[in-house]
C-alpha atoms as a PDB file:
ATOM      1  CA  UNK A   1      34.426  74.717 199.717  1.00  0.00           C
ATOM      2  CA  UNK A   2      38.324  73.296 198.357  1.00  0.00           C
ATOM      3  CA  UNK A   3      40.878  75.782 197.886  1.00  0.00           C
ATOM      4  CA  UNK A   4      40.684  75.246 194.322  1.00  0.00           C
ATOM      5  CA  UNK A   5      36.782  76.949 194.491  1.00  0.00           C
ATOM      6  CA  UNK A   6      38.123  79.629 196.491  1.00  0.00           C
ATOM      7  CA  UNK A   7      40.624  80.374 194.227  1.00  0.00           C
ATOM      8  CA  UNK A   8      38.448  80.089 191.114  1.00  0.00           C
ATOM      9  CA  UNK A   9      35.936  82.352 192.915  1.00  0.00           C
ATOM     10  CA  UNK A  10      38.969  85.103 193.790  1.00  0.00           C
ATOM     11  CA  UNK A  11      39.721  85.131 190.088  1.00  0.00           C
ATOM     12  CA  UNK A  12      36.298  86.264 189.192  1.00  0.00           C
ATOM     13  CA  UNK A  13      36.633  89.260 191.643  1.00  0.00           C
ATOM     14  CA  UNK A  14      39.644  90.685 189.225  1.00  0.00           C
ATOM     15  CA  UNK A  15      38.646  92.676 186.084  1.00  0.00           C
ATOM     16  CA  UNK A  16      41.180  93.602 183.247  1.00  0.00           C
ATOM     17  CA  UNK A  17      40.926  96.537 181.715  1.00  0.00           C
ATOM     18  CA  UNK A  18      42.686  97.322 178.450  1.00  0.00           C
ATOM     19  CA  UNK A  19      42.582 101.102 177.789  1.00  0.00           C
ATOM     20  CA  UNK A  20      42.941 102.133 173.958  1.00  0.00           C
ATOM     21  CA  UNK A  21      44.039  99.302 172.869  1.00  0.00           C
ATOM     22  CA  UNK A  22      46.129  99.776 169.255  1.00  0.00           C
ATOM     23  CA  UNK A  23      45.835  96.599 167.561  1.00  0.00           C
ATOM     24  CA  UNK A  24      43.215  93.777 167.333  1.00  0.00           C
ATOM     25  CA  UNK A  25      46.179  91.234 168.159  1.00  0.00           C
ATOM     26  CA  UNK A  26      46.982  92.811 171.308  1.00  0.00           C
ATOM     27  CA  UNK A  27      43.148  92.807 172.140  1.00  0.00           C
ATOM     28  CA  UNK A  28      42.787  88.629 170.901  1.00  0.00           C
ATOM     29  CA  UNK A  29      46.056  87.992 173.021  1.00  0.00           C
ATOM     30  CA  UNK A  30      45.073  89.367 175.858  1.00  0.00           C
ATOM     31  CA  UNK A  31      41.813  87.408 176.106  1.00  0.00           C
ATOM     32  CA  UNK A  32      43.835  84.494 175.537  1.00  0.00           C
ATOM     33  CA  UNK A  33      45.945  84.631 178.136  1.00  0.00           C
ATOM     34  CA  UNK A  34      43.285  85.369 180.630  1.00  0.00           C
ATOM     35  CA  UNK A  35      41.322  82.314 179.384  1.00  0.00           C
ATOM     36  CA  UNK A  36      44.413  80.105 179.913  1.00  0.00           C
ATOM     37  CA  UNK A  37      44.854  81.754 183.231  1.00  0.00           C
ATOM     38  CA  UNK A  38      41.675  81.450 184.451  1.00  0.00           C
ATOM     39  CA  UNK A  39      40.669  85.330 184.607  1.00  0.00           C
ATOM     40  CA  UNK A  40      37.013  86.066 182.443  1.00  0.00           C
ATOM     41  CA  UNK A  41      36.446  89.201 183.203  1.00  0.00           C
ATOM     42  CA  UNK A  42      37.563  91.601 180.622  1.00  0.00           C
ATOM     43  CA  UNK A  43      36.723  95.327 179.516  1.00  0.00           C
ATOM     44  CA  UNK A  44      38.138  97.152 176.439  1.00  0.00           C
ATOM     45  CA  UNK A  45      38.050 101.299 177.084  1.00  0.00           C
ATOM     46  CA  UNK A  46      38.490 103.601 174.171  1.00  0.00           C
ATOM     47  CA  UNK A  47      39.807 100.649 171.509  1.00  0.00           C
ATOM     48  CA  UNK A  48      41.956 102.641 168.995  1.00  0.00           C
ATOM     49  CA  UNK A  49      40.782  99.874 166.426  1.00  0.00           C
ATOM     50  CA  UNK A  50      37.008  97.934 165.504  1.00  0.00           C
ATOM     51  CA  UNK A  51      38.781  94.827 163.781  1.00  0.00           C
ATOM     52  CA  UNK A  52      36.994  92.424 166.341  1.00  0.00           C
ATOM     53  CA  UNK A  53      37.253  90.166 162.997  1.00  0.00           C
ATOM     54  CA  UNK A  54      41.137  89.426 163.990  1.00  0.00           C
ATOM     55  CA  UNK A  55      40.874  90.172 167.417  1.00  0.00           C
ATOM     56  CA  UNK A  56      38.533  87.156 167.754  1.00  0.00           C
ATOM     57  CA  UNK A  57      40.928  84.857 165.492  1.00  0.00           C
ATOM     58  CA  UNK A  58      44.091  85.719 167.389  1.00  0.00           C
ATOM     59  CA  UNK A  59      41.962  85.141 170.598  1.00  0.00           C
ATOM     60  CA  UNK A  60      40.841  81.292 169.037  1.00  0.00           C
ATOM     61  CA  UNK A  61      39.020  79.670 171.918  1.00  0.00           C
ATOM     62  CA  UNK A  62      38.760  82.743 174.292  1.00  0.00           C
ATOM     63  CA  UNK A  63      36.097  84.416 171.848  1.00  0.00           C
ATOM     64  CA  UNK A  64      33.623  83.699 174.445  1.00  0.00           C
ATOM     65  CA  UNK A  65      35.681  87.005 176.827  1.00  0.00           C
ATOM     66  CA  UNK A  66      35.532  88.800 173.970  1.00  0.00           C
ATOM     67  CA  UNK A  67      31.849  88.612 173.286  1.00  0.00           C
ATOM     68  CA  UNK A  68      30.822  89.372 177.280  1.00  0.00           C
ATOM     69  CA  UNK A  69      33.332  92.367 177.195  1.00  0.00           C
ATOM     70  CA  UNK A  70      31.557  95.528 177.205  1.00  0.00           C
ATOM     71  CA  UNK A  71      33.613  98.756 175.095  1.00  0.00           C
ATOM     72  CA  UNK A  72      33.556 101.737 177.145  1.00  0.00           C
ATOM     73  CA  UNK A  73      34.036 105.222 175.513  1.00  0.00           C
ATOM     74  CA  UNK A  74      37.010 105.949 178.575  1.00  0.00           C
ATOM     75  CA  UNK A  75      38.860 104.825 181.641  1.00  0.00           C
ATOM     76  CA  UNK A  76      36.557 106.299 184.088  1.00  0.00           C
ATOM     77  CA  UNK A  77      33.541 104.584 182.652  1.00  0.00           C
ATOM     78  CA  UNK A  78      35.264 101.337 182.850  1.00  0.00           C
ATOM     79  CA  UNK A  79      36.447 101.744 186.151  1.00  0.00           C
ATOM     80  CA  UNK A  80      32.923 102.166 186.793  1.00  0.00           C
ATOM     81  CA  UNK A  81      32.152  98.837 186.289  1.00  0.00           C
ATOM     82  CA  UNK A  82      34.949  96.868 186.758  1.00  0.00           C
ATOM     83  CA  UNK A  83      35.095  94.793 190.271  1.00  0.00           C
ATOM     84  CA  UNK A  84      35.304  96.871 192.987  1.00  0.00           C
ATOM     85  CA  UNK A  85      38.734  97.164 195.038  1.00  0.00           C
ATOM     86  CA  UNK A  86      42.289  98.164 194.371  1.00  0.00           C
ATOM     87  CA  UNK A  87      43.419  99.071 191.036  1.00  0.00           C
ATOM     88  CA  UNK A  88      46.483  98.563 189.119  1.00  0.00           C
ATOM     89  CA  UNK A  89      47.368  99.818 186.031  1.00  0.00           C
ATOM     90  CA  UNK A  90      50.487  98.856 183.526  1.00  0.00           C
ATOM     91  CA  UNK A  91      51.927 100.567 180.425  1.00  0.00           C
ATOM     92  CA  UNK A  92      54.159 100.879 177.620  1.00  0.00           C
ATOM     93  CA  UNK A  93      53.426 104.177 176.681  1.00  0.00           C
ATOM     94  CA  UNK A  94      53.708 107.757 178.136  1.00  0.00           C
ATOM     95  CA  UNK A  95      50.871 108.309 180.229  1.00  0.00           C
ATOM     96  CA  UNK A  96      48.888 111.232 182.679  1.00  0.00           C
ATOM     97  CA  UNK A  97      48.522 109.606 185.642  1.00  0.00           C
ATOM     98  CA  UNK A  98      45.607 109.977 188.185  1.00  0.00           C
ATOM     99  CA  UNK A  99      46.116 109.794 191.976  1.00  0.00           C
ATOM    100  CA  UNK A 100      43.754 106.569 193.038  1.00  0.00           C
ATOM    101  CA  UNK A 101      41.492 109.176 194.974  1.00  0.00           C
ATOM    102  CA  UNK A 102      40.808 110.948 191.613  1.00  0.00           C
ATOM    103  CA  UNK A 103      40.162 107.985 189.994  1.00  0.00           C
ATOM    104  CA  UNK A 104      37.767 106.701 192.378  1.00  0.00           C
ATOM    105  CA  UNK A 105      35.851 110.130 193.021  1.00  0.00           C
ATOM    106  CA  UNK A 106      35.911 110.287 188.849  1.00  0.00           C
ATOM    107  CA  UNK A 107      34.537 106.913 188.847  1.00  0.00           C
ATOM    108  CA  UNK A 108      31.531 107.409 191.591  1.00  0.00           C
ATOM    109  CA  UNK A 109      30.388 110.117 189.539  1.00  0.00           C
ATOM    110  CA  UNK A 110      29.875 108.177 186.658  1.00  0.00           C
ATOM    111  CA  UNK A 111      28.415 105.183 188.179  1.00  0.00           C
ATOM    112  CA  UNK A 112      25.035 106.302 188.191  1.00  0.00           C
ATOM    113  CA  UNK A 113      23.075 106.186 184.841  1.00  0.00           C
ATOM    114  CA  UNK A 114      26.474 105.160 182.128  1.00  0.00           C
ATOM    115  CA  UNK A 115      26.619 102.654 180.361  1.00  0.00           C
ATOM    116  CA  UNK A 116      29.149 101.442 178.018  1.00  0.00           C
ATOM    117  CA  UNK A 117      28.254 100.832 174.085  1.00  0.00           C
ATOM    118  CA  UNK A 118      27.117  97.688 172.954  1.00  0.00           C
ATOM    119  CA  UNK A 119      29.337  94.562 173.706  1.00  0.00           C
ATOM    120  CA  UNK A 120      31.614  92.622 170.696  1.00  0.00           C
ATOM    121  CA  UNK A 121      30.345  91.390 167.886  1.00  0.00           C
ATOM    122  CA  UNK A 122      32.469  90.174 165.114  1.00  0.00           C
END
């Protein structure tokens, strides 16, 4: 196996997470930039909007991470199933924020038997 592979195969390991997303623009964008960046995996917790109709325009050819990402009803059910390993999270907005231990014990509990809603559709 090349580098390139290896690299490729790395960037599947890495699941974003957008939690409550405000706008369907911020939600197309995102998926756009992780197309052109080579990341796929994508799940959208608590989305503060249902416009997929403009999220999916705004994201133009990254529909496809759109359609495969499953909406979760909070954090801890998306950390659930995102790729296992060290987490990061990023914000622009005033948070509570949850020691990694909680997150993980919070996310073990849930594991079992959750699922998130039903993926996109436009």
């Amino acid at each position: 196996m090349d580098r390139r592979q290896t690299s490729l195969q790395s960037l599947d390991r890495v699941t974003i997470i957008l939690h409550r997303p405000a706008t369907p623009e911020n939600i197309g964008s995102v998926a756009r930039a992780m197309a052109n960046t080579g990341f796929s995996r994508l799940i959208i917790s608590s989305p503060e909007t249902e416009d997929w109709g403009t999220a999916g325009k705004v994201a133009v050819s990254a529909v496809g991470i759109l359609e495969n990402a499953p909406k979760c009803a909070s954090l801890v059910e998306s950390l659930s199933l995102a790729a296992p390993g060290f987490v990061v999270g990023t914000t622009g907005r005033d948070r509570k924020y949850w020691a990694p231990i909680e997150i993980a014990e919070r996310s073990e509990e849930r594991r079992v038997g959750k699922e998130c809603r039903s993926r996109w559709s436009p």
